[in-house]
PDB file of N, CA and C in Angstrom:
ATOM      1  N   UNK A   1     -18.154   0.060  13.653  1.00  0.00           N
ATOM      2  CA  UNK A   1     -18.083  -0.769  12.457  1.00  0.00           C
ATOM      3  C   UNK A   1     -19.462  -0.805  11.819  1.00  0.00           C
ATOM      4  N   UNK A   2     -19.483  -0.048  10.423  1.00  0.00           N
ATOM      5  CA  UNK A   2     -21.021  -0.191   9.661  1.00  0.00           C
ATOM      6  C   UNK A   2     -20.682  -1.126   8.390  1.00  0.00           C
ATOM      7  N   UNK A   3     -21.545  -2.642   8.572  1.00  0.00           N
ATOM      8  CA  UNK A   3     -21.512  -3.442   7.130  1.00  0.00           C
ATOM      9  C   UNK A   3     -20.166  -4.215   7.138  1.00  0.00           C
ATOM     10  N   UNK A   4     -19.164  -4.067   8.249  1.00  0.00           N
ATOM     11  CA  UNK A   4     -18.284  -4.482   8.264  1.00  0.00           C
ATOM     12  C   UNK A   4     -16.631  -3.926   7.858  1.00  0.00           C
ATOM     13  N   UNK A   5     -16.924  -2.473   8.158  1.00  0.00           N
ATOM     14  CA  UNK A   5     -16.250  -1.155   7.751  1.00  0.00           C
ATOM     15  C   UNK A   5     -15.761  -1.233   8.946  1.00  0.00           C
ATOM     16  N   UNK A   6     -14.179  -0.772   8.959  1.00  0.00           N
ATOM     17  CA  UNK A   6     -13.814  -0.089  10.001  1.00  0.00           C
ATOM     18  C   UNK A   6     -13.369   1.522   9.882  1.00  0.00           C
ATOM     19  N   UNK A   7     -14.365   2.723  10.273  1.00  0.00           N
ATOM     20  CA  UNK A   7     -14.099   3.515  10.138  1.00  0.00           C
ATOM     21  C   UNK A   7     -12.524   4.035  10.328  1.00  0.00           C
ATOM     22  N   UNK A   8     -11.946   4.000  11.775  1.00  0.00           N
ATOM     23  CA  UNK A   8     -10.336   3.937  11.853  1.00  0.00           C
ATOM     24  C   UNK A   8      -9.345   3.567  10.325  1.00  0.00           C
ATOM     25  N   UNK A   9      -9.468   2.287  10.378  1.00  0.00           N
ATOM     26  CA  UNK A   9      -9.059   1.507   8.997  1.00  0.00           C
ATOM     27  C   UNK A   9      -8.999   2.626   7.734  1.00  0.00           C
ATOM     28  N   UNK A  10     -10.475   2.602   7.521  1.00  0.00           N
ATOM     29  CA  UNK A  10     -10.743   3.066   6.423  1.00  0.00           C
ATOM     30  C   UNK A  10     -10.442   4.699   6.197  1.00  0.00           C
ATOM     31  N   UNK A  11     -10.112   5.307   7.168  1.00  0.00           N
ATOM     32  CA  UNK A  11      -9.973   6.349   7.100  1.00  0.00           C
ATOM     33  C   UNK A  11      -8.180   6.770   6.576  1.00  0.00           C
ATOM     34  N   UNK A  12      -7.297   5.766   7.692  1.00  0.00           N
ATOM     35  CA  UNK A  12      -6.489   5.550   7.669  1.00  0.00           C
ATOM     36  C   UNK A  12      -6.037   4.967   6.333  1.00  0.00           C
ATOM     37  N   UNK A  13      -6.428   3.730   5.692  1.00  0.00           N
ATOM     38  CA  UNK A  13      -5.882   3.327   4.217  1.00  0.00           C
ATOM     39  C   UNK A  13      -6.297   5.165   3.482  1.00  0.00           C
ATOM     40  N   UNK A  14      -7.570   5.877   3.186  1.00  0.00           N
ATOM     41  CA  UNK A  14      -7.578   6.960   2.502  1.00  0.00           C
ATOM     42  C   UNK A  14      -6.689   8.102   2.298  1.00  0.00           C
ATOM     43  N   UNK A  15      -6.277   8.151   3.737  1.00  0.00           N
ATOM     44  CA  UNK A  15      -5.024   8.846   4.476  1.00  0.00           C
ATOM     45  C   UNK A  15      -3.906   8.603   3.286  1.00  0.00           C
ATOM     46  N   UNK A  16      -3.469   7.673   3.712  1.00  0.00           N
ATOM     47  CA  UNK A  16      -2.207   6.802   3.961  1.00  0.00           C
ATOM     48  C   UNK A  16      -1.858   6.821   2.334  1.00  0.00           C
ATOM     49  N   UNK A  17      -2.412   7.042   1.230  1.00  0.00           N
ATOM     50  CA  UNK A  17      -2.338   6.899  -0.062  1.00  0.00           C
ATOM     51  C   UNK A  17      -1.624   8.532  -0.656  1.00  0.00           C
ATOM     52  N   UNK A  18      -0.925   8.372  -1.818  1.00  0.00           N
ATOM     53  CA  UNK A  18      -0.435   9.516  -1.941  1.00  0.00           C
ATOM     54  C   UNK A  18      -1.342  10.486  -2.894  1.00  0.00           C
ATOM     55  N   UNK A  19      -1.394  11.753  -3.328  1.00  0.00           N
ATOM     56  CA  UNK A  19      -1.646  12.553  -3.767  1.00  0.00           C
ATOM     57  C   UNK A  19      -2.573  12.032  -4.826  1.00  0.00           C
ATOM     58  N   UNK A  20      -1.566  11.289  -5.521  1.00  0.00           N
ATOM     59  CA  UNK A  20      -2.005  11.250  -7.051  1.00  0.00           C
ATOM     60  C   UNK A  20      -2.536   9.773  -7.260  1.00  0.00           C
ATOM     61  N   UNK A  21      -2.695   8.784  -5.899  1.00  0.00           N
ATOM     62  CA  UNK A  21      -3.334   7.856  -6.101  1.00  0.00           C
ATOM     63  C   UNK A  21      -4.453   7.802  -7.251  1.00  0.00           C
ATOM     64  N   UNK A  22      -4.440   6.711  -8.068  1.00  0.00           N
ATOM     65  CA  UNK A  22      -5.802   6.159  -8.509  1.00  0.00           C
ATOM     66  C   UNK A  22      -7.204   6.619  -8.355  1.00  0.00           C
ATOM     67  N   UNK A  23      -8.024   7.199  -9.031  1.00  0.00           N
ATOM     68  CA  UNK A  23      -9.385   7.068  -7.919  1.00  0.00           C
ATOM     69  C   UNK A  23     -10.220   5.839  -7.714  1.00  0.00           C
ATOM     70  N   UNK A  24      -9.975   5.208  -8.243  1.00  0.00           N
ATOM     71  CA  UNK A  24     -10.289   3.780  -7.742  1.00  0.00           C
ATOM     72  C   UNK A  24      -9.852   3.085  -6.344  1.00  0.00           C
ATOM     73  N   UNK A  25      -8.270   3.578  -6.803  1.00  0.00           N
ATOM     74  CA  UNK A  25      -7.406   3.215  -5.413  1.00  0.00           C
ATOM     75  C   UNK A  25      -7.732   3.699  -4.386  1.00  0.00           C
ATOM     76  N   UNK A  26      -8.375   5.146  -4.315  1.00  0.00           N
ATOM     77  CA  UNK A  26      -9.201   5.731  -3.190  1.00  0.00           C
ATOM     78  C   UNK A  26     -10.193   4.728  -2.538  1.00  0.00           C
ATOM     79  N   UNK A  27     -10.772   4.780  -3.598  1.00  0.00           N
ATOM     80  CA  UNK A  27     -12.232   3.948  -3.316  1.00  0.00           C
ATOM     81  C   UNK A  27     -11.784   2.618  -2.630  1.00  0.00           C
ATOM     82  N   UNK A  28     -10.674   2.274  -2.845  1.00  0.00           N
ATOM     83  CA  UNK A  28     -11.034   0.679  -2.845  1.00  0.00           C
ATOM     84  C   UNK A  28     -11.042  -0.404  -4.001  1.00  0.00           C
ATOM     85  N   UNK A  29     -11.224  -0.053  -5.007  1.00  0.00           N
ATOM     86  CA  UNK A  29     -11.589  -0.773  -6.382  1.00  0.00           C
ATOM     87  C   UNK A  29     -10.393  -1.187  -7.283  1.00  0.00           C
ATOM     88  N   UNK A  30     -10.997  -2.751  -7.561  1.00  0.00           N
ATOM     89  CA  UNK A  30      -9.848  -3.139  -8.763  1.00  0.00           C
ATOM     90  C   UNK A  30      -9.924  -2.399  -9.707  1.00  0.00           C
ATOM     91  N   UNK A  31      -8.681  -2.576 -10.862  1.00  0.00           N
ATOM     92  CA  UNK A  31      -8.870  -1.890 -12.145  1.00  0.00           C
ATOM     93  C   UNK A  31      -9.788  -2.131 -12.756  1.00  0.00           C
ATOM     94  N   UNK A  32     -10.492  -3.096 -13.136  1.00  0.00           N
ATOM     95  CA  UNK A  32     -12.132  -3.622 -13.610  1.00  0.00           C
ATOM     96  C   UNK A  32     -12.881  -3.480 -12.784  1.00  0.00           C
ATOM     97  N   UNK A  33     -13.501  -2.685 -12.930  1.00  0.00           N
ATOM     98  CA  UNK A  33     -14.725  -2.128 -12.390  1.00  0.00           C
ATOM     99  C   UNK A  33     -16.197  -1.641 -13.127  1.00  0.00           C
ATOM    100  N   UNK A  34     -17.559  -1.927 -12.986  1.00  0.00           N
ATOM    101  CA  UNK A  34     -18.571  -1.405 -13.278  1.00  0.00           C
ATOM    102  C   UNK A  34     -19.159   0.167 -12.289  1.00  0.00           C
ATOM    103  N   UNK A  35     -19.651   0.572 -12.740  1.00  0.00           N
ATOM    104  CA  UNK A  35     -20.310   1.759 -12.392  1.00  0.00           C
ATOM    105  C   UNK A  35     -21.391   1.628 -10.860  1.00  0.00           C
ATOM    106  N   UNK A  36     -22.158   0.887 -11.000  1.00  0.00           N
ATOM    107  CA  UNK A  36     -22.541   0.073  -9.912  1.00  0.00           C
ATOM    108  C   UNK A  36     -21.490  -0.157  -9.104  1.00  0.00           C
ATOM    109  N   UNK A  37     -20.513  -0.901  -8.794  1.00  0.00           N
ATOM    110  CA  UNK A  37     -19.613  -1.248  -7.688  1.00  0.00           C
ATOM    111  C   UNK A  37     -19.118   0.014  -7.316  1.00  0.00           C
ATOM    112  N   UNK A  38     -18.870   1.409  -8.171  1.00  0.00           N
ATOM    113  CA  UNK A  38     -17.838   2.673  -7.687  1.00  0.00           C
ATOM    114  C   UNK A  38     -19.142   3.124  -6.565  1.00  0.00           C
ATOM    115  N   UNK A  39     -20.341   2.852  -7.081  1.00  0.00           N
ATOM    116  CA  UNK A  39     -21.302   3.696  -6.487  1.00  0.00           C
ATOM    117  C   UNK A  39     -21.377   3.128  -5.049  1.00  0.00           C
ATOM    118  N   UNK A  40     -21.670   1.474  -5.389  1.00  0.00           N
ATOM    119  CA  UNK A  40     -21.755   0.878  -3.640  1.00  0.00           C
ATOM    120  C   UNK A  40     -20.803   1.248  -2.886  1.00  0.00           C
ATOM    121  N   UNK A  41     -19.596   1.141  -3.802  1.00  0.00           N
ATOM    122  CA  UNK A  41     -18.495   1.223  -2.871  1.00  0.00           C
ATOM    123  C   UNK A  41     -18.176   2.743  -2.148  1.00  0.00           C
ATOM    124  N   UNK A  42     -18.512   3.204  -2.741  1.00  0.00           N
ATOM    125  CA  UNK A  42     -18.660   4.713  -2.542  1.00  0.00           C
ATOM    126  C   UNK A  42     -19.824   5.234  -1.172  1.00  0.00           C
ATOM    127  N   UNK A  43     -20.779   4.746  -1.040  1.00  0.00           N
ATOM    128  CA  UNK A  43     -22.218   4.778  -0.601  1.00  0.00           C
ATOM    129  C   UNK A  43     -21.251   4.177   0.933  1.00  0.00           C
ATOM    130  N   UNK A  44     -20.840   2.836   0.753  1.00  0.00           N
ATOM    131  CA  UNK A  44     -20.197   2.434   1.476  1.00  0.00           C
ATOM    132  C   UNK A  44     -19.445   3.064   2.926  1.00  0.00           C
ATOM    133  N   UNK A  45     -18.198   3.664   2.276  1.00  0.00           N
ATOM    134  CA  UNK A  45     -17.070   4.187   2.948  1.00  0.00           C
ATOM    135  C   UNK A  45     -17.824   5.766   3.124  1.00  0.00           C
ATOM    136  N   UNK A  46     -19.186   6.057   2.721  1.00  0.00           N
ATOM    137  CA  UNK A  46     -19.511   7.702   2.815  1.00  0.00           C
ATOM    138  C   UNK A  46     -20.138   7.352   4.572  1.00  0.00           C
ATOM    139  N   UNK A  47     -20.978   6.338   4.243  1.00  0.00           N
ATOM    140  CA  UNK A  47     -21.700   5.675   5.217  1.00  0.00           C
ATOM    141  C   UNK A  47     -20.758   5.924   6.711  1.00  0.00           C
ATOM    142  N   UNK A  48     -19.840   5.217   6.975  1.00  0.00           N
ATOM    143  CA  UNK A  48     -18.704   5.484   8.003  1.00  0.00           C
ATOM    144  C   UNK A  48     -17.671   6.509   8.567  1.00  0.00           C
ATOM    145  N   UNK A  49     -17.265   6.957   6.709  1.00  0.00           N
ATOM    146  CA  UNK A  49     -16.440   8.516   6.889  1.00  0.00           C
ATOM    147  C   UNK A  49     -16.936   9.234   7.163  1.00  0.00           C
ATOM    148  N   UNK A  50     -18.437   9.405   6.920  1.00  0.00           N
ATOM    149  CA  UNK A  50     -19.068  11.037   6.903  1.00  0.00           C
ATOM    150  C   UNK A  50     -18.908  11.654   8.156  1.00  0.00           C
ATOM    151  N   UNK A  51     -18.548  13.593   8.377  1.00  0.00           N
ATOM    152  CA  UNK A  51     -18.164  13.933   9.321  1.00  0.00           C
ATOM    153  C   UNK A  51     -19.161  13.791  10.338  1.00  0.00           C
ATOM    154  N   UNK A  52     -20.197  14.377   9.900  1.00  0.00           N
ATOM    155  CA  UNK A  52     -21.280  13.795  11.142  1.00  0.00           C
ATOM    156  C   UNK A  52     -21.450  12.698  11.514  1.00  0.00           C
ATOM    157  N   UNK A  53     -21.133  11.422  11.237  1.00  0.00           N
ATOM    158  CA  UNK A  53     -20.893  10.100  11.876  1.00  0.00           C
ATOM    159  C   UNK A  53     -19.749   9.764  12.165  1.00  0.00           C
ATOM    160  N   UNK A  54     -18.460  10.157  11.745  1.00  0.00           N
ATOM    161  CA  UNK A  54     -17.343   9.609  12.564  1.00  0.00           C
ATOM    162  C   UNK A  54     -16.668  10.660  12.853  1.00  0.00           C
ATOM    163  N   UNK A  55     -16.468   9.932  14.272  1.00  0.00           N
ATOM    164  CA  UNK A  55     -15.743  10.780  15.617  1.00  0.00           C
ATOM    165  C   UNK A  55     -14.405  11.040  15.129  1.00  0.00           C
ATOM    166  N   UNK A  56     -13.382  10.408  14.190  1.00  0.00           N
ATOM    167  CA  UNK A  56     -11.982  10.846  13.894  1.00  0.00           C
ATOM    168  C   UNK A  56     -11.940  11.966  13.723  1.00  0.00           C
ATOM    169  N   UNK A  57     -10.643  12.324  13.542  1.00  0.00           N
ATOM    170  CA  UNK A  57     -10.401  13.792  13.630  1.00  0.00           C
ATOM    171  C   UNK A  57     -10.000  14.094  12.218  1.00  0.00           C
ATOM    172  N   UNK A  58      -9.867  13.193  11.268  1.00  0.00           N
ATOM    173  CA  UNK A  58      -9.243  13.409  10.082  1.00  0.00           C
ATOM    174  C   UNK A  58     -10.164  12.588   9.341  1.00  0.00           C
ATOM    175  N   UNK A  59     -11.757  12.644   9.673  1.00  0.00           N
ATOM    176  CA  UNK A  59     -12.638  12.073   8.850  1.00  0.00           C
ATOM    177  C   UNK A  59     -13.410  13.098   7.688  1.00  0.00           C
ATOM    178  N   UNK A  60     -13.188  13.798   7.747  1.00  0.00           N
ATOM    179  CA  UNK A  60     -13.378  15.170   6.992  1.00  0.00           C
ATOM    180  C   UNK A  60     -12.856  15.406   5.774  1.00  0.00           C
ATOM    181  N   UNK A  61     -11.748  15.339   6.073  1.00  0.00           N
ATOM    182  CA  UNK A  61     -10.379  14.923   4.970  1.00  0.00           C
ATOM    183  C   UNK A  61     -10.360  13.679   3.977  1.00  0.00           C
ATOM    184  N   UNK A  62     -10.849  12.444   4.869  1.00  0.00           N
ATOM    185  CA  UNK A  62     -10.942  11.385   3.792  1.00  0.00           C
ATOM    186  C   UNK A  62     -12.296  11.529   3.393  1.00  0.00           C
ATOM    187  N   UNK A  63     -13.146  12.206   3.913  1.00  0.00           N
ATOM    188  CA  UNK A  63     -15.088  11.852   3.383  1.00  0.00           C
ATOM    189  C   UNK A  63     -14.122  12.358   2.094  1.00  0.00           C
ATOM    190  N   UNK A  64     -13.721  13.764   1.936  1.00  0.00           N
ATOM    191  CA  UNK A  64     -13.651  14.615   0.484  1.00  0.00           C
ATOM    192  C   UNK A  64     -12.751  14.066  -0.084  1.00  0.00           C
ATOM    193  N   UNK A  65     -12.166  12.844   0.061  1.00  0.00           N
ATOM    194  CA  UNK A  65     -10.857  12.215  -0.723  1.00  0.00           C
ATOM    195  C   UNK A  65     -11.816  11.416  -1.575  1.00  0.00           C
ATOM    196  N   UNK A  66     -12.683  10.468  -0.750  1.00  0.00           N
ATOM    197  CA  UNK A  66     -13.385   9.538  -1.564  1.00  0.00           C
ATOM    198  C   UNK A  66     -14.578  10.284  -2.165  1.00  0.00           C
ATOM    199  N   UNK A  67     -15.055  11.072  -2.185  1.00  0.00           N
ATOM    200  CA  UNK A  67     -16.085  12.065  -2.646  1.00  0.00           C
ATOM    201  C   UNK A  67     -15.516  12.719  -4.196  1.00  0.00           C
ATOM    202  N   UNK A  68     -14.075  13.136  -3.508  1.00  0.00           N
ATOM    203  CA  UNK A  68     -13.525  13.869  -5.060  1.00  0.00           C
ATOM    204  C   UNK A  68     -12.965  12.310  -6.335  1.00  0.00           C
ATOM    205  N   UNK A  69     -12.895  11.116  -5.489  1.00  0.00           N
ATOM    206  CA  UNK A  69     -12.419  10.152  -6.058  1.00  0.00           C
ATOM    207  C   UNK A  69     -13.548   9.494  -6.729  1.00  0.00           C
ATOM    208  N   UNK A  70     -14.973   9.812  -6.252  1.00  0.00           N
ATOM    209  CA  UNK A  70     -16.056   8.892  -6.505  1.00  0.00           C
ATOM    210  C   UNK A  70     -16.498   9.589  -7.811  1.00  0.00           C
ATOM    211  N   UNK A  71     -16.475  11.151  -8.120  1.00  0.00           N
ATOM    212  CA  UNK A  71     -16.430  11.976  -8.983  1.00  0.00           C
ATOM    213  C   UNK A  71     -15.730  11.912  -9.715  1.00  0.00           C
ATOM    214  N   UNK A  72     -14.671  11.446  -9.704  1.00  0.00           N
ATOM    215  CA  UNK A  72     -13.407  11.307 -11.083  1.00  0.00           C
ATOM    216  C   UNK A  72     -13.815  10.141 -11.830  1.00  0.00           C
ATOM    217  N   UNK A  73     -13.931   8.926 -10.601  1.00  0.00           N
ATOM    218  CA  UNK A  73     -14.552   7.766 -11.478  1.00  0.00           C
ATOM    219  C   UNK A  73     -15.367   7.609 -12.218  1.00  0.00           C
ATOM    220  N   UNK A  74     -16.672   8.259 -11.756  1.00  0.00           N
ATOM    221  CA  UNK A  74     -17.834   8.420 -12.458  1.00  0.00           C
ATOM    222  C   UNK A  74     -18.051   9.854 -13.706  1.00  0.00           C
ATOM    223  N   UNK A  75     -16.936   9.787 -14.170  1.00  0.00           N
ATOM    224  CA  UNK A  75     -16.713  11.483 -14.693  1.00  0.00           C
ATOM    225  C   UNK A  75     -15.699  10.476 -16.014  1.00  0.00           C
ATOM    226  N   UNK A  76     -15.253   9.692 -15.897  1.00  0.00           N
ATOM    227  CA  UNK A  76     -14.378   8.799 -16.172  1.00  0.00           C
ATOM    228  C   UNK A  76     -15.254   7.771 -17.664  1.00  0.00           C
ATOM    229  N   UNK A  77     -16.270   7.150 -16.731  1.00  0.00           N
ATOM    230  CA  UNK A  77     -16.781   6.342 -17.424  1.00  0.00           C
ATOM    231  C   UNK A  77     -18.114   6.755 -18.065  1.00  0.00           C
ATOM    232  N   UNK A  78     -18.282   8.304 -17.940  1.00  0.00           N
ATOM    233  CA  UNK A  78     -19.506   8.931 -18.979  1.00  0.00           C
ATOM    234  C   UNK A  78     -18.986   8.641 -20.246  1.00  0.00           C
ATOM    235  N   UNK A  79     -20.530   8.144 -21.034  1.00  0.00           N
ATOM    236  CA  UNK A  79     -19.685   8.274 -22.608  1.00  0.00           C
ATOM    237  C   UNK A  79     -19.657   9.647 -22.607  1.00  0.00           C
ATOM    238  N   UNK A  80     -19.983  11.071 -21.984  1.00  0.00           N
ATOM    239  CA  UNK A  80     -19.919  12.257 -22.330  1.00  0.00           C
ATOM    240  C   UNK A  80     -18.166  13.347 -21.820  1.00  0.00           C
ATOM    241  N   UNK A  81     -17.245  12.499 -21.771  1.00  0.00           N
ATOM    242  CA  UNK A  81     -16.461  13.194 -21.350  1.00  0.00           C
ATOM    243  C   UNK A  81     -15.686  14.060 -22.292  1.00  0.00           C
ATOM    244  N   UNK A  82     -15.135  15.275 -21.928  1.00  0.00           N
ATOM    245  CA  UNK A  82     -15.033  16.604 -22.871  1.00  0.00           C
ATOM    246  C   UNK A  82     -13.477  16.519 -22.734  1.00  0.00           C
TER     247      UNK A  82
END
């Protein structure tokens, strides 16, 4: 447990979500959200998922769920989106 994370948990809710979830919903995050919170929250769950720190076997899988989710968000709220 890092910060009050449960890697298991958290790996498992990332899991457990379908395809086309939210990327917020990845993350964790209400629909109102600032840019700051995607990032903590993000920093967060990288902190615990990452493969070199957690022993799961399917932590690999969620690091790049919330990684590709932390990227959509923040890809989201550029004023530069194409």
């Amino acid at each position: 447990v890092d910060g009050g994370f449960d890697a298991a948990f958290e790996c498992q809710r990332v899991l457990r979500l379908p395809d086309l979830a939210l990327p917020a919903h990845v993350l964790g995050l209400p629909h109102a959200f600032d840019p700051a919170a995607a990032r903590k929250r993000f920093r967060q769950l990288a902190r615990v998922l990452h493969p070199d720190k957690c022993p799961l076997p399917n932590a690999e899988t969620a690091f790049k769920r919330i990684n590709d989710a932390f990227q959509a968000v923040m890809k989201a709220r550029s004023p530069y989106v194409f």
